[in-house]
PDB file of N, CA and C in Angstrom:
ATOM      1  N   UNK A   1     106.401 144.830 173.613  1.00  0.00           N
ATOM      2  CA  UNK A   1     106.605 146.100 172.964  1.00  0.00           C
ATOM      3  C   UNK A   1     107.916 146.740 173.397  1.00  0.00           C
ATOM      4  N   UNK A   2     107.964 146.991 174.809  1.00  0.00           N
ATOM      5  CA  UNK A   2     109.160 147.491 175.036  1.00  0.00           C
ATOM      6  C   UNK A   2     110.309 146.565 175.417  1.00  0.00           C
ATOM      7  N   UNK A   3     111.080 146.852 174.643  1.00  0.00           N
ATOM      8  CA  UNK A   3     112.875 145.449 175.393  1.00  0.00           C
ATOM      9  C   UNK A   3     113.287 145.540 176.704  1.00  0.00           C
ATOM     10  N   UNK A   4     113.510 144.506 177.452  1.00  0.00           N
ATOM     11  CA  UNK A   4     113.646 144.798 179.007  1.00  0.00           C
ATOM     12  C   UNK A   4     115.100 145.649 178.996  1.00  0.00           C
ATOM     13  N   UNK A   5     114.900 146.547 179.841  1.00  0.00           N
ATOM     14  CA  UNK A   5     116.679 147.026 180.228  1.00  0.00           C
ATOM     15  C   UNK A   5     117.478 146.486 180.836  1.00  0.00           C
ATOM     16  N   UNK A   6     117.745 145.338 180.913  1.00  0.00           N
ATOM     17  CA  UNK A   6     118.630 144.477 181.193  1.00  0.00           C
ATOM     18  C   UNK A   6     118.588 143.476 180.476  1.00  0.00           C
ATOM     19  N   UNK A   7     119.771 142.453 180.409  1.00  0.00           N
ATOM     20  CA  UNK A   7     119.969 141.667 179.649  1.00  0.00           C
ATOM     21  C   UNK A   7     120.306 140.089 180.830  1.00  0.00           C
ATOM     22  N   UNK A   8     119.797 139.339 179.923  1.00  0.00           N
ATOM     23  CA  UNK A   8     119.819 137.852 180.896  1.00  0.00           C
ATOM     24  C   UNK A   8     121.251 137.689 181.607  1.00  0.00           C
ATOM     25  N   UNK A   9     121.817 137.462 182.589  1.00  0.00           N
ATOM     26  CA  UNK A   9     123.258 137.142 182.922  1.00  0.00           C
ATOM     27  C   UNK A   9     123.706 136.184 181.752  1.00  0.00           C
ATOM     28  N   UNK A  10     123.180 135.422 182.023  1.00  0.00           N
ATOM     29  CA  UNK A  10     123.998 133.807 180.982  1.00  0.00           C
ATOM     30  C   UNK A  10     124.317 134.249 179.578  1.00  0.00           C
ATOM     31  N   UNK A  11     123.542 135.396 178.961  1.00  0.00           N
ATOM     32  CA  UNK A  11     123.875 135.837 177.526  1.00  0.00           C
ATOM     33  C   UNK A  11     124.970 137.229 177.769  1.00  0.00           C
ATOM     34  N   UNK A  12     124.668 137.745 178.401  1.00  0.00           N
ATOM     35  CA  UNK A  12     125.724 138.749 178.883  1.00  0.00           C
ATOM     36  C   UNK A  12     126.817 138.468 179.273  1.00  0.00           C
ATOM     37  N   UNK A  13     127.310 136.906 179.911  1.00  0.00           N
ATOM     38  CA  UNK A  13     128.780 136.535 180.354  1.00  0.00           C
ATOM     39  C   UNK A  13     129.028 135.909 178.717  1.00  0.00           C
ATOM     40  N   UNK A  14     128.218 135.404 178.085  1.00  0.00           N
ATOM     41  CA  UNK A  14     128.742 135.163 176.801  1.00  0.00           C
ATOM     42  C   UNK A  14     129.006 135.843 175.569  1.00  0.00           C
ATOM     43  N   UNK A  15     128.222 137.158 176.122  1.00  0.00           N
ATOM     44  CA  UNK A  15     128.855 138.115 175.041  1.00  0.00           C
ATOM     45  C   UNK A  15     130.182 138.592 175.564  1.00  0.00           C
ATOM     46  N   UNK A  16     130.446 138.587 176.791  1.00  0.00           N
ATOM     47  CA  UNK A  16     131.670 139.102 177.305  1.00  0.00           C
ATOM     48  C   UNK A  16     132.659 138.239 177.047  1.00  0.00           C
ATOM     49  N   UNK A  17     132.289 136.763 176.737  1.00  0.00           N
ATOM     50  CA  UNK A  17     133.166 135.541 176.307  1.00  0.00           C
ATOM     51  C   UNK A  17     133.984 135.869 175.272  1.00  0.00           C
ATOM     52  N   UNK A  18     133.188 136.061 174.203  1.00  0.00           N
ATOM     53  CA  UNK A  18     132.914 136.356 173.148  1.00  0.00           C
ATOM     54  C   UNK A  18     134.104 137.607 172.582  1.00  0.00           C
ATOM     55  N   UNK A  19     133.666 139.011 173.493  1.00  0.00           N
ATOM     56  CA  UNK A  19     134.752 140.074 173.695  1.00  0.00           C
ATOM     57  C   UNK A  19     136.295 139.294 173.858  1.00  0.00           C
ATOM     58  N   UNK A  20     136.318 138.624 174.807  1.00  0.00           N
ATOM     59  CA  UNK A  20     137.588 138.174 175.295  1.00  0.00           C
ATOM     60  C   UNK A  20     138.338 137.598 174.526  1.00  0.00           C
ATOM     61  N   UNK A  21     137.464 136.312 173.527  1.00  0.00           N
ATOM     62  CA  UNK A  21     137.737 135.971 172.416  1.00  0.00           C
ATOM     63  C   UNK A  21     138.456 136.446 171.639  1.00  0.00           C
ATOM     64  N   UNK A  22     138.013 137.543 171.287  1.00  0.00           N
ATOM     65  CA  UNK A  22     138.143 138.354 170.159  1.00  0.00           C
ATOM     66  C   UNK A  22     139.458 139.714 170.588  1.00  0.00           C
ATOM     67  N   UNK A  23     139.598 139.795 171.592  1.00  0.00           N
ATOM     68  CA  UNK A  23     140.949 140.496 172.278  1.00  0.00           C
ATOM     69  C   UNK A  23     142.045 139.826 172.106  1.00  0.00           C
ATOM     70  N   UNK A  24     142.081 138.934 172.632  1.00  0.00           N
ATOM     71  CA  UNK A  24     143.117 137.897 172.926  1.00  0.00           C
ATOM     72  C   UNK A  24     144.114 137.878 171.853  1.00  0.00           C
ATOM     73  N   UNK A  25     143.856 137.647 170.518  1.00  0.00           N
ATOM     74  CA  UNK A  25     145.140 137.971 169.952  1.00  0.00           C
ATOM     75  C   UNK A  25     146.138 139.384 169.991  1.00  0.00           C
ATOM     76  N   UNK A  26     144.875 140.348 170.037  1.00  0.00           N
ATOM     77  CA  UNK A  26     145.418 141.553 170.069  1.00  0.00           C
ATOM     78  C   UNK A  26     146.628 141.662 171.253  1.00  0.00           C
ATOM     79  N   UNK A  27     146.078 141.356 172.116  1.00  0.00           N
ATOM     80  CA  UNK A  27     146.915 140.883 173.481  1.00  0.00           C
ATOM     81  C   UNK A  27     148.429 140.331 173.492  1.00  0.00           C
ATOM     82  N   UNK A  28     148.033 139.452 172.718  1.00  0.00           N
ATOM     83  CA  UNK A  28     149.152 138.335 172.000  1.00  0.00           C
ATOM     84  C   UNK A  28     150.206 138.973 171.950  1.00  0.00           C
ATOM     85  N   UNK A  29     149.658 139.837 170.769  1.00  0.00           N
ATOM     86  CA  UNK A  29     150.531 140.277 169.691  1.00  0.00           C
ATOM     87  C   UNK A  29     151.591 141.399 170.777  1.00  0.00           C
ATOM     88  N   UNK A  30     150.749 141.934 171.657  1.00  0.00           N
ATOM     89  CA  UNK A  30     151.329 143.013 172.513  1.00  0.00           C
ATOM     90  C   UNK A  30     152.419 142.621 173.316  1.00  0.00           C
ATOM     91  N   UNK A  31     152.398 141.437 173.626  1.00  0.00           N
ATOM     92  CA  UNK A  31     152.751 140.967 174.571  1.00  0.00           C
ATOM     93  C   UNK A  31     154.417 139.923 174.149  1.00  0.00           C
ATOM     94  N   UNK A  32     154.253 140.019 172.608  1.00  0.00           N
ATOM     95  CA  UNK A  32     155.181 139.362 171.590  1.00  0.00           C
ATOM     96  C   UNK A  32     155.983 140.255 171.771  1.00  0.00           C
ATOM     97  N   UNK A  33     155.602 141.050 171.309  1.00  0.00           N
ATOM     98  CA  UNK A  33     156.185 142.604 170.822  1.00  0.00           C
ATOM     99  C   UNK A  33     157.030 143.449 171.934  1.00  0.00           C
ATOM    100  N   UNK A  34     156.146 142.969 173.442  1.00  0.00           N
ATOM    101  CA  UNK A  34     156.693 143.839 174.485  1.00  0.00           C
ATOM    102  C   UNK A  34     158.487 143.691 174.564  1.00  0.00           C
ATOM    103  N   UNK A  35     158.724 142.967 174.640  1.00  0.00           N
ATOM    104  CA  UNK A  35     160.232 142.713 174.839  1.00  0.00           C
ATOM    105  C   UNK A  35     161.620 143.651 173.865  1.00  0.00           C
ATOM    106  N   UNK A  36     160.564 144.023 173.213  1.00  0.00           N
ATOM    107  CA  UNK A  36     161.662 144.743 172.024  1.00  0.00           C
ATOM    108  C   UNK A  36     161.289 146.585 172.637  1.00  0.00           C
ATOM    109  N   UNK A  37     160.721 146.650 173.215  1.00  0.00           N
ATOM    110  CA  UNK A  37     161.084 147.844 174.189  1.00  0.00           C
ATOM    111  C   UNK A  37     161.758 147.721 175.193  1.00  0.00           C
ATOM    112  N   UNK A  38     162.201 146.374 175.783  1.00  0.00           N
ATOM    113  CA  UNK A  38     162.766 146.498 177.148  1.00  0.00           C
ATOM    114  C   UNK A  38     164.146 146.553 176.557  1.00  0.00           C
ATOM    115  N   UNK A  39     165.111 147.154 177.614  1.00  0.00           N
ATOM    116  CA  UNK A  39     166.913 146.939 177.374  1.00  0.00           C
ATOM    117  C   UNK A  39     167.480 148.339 178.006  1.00  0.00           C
ATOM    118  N   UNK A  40     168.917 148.109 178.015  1.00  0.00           N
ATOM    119  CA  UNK A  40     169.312 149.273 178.696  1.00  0.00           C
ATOM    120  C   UNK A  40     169.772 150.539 177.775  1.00  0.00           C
ATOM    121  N   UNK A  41     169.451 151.588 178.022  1.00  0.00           N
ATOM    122  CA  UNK A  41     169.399 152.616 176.857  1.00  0.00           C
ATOM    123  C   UNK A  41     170.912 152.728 176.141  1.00  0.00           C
ATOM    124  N   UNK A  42     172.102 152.508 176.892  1.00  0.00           N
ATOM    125  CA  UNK A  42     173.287 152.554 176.250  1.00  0.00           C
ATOM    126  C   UNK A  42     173.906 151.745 175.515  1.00  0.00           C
ATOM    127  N   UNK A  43     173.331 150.463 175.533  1.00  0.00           N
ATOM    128  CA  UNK A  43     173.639 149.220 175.038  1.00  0.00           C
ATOM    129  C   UNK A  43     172.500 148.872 174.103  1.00  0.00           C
ATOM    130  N   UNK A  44     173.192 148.215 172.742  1.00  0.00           N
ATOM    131  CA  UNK A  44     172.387 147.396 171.876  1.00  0.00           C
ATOM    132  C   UNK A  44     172.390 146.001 172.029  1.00  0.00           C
ATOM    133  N   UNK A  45     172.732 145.165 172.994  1.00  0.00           N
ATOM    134  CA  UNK A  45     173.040 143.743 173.379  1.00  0.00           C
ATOM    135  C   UNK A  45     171.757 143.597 174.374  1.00  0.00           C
ATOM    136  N   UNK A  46     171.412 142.407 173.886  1.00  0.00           N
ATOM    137  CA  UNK A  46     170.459 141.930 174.784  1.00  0.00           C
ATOM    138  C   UNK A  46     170.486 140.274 175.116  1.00  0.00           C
ATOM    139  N   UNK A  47     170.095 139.840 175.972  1.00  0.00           N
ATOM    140  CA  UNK A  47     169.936 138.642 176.327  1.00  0.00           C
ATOM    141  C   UNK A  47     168.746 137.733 175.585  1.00  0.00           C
ATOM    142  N   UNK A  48     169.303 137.090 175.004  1.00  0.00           N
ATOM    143  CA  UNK A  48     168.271 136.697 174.061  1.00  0.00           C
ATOM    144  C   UNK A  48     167.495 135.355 175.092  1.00  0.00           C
ATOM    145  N   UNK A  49     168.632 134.737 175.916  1.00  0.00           N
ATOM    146  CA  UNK A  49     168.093 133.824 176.704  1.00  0.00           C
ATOM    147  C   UNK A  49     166.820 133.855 177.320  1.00  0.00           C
ATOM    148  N   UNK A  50     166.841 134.752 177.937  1.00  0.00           N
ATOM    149  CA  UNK A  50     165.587 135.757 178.757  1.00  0.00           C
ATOM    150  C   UNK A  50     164.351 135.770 177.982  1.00  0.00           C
ATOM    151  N   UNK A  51     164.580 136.528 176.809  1.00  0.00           N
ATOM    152  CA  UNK A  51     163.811 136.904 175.395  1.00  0.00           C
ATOM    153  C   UNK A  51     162.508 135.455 174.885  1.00  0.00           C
ATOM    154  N   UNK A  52     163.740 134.675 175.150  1.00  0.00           N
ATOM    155  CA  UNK A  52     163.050 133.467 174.368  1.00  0.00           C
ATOM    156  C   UNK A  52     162.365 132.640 175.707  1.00  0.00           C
ATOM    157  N   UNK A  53     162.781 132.944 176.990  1.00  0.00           N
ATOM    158  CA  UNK A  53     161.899 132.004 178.406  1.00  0.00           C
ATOM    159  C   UNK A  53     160.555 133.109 178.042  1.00  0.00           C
ATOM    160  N   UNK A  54     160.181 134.276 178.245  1.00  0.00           N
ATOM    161  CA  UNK A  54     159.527 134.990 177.927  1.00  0.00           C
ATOM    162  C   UNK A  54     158.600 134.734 176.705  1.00  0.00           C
ATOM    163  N   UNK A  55     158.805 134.874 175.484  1.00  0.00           N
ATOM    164  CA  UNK A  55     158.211 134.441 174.753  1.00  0.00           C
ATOM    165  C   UNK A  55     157.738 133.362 174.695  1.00  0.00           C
ATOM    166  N   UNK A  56     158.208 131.793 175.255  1.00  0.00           N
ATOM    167  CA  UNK A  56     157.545 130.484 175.890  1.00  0.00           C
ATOM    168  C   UNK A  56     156.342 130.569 176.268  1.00  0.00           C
ATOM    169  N   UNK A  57     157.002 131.328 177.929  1.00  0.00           N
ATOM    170  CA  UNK A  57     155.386 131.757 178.456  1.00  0.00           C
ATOM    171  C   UNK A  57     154.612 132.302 177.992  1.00  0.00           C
ATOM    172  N   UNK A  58     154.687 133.262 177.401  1.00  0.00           N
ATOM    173  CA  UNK A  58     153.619 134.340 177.317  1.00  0.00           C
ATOM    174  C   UNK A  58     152.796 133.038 175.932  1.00  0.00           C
ATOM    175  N   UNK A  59     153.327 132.489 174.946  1.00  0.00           N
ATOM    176  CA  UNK A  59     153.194 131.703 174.088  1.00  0.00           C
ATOM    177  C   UNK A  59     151.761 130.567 175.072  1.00  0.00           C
ATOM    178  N   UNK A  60     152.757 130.034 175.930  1.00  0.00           N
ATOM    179  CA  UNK A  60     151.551 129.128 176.571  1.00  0.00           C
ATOM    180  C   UNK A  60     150.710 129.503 177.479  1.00  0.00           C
ATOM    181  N   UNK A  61     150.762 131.005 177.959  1.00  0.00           N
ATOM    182  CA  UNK A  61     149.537 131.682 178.611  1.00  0.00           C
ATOM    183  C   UNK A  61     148.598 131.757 177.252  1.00  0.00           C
ATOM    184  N   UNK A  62     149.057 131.943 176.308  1.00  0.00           N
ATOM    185  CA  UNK A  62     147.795 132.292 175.292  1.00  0.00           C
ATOM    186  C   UNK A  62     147.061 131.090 174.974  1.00  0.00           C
ATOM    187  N   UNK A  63     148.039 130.198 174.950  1.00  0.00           N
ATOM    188  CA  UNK A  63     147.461 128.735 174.513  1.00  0.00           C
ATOM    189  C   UNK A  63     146.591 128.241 175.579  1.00  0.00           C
ATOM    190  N   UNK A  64     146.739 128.684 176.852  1.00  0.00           N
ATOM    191  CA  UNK A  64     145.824 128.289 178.152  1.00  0.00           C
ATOM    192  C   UNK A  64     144.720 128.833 177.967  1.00  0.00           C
ATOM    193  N   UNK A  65     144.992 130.282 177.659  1.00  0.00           N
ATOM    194  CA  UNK A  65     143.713 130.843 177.870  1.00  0.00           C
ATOM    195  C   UNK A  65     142.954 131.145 176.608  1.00  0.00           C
ATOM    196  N   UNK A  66     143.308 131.027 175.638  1.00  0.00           N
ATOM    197  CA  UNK A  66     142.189 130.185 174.303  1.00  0.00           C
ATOM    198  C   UNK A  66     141.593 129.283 174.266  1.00  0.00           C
ATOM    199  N   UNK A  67     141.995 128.289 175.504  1.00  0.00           N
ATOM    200  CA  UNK A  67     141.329 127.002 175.420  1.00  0.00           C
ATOM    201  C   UNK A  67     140.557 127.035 176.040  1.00  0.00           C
ATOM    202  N   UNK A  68     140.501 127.723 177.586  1.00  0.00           N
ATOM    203  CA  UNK A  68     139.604 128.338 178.331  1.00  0.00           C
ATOM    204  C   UNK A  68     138.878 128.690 177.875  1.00  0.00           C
ATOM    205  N   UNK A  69     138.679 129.766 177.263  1.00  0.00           N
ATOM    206  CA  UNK A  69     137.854 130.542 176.668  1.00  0.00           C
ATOM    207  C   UNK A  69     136.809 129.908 175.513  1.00  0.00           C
ATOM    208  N   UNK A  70     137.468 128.649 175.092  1.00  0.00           N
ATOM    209  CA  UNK A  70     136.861 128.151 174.001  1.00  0.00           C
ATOM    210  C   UNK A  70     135.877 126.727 174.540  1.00  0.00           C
ATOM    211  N   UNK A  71     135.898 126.351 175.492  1.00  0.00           N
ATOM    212  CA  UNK A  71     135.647 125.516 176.284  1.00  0.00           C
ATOM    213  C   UNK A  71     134.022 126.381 177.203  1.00  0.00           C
ATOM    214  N   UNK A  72     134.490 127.781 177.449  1.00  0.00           N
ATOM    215  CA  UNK A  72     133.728 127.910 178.489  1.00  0.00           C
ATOM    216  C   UNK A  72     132.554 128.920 177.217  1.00  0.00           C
ATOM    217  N   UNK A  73     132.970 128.635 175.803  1.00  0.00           N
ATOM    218  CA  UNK A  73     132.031 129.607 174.760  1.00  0.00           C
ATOM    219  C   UNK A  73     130.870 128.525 174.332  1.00  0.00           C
ATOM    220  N   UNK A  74     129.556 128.791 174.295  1.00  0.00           N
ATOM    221  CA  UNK A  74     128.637 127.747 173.732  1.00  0.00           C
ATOM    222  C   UNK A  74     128.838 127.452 172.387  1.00  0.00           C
ATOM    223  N   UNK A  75     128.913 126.341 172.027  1.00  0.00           N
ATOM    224  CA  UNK A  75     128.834 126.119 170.493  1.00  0.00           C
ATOM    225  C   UNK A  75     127.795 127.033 169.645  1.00  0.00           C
ATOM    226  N   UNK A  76     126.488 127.317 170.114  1.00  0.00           N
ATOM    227  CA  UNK A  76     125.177 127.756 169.270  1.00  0.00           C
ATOM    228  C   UNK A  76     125.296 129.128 169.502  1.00  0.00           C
ATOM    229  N   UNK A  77     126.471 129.823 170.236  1.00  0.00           N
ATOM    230  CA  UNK A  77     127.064 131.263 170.439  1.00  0.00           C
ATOM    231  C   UNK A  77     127.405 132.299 169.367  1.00  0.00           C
ATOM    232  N   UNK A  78     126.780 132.679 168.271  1.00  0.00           N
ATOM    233  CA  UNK A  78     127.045 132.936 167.089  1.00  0.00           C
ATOM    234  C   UNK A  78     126.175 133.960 167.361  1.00  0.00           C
ATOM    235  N   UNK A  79     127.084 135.662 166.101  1.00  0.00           N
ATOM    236  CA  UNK A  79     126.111 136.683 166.236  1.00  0.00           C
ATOM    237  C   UNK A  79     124.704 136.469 165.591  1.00  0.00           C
ATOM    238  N   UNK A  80     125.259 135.570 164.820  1.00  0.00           N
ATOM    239  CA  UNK A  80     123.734 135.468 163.518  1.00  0.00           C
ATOM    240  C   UNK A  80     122.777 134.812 164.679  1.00  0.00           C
ATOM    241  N   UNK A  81     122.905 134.143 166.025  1.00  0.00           N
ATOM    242  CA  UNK A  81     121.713 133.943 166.736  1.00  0.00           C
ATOM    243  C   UNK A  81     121.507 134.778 167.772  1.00  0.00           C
ATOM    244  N   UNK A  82     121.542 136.012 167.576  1.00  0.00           N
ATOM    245  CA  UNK A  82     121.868 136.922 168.551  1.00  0.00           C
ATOM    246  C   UNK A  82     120.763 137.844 167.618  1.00  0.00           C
ATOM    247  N   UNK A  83     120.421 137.478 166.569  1.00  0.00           N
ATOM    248  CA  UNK A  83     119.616 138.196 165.683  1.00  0.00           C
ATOM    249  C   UNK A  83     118.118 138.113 165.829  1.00  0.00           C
ATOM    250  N   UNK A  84     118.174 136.542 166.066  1.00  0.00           N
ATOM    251  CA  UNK A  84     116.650 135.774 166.371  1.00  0.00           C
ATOM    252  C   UNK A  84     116.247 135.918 167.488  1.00  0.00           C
ATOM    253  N   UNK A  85     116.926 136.420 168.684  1.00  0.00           N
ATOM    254  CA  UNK A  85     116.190 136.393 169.877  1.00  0.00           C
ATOM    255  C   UNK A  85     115.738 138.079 169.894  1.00  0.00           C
TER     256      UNK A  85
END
């Protein structure tokens, strides 16, 4: 009758999976983007060299940690079974 007030760990780190999932581009995108605020206020020249080691990384931090994330998500992890329990 009544739902326990707590929730199982193992479904709770996978809904948090799940969250992370679903951030991560947002992240991305922030993190693309960051560089076009940095520079020195008197100057319109920037180092593009820099620009583009930067964008690499940040490129293959995302690619690391999507895979992570996708690796450590259950296949049968879907909201529609989040319905049935």
């Amino acid at each position: 009758m009544n739902k326990p007030l707590y929730v199982a760990p193992q479904s709770y780190r996978q809904r948090r999976l799940r969250d992370a999932a679903r951030l991560l581009p947002i992240l991305a995108v922030f993190l693309i983007i960051l560089p076009m605020l940095w520079g020195e206020a008197g100057s319109d020249l920037r180092s593009s060299g820099q620009d583009a080691i930067y964008l690499f990384v940040v490129w293959l931090c995302v690619i690391i940690a999507a895979a992570v994330l996708a690796r450590r998500l259950t296949p049968g992890d879907t909201p529609a079974d989040e319905d049935k329990g």
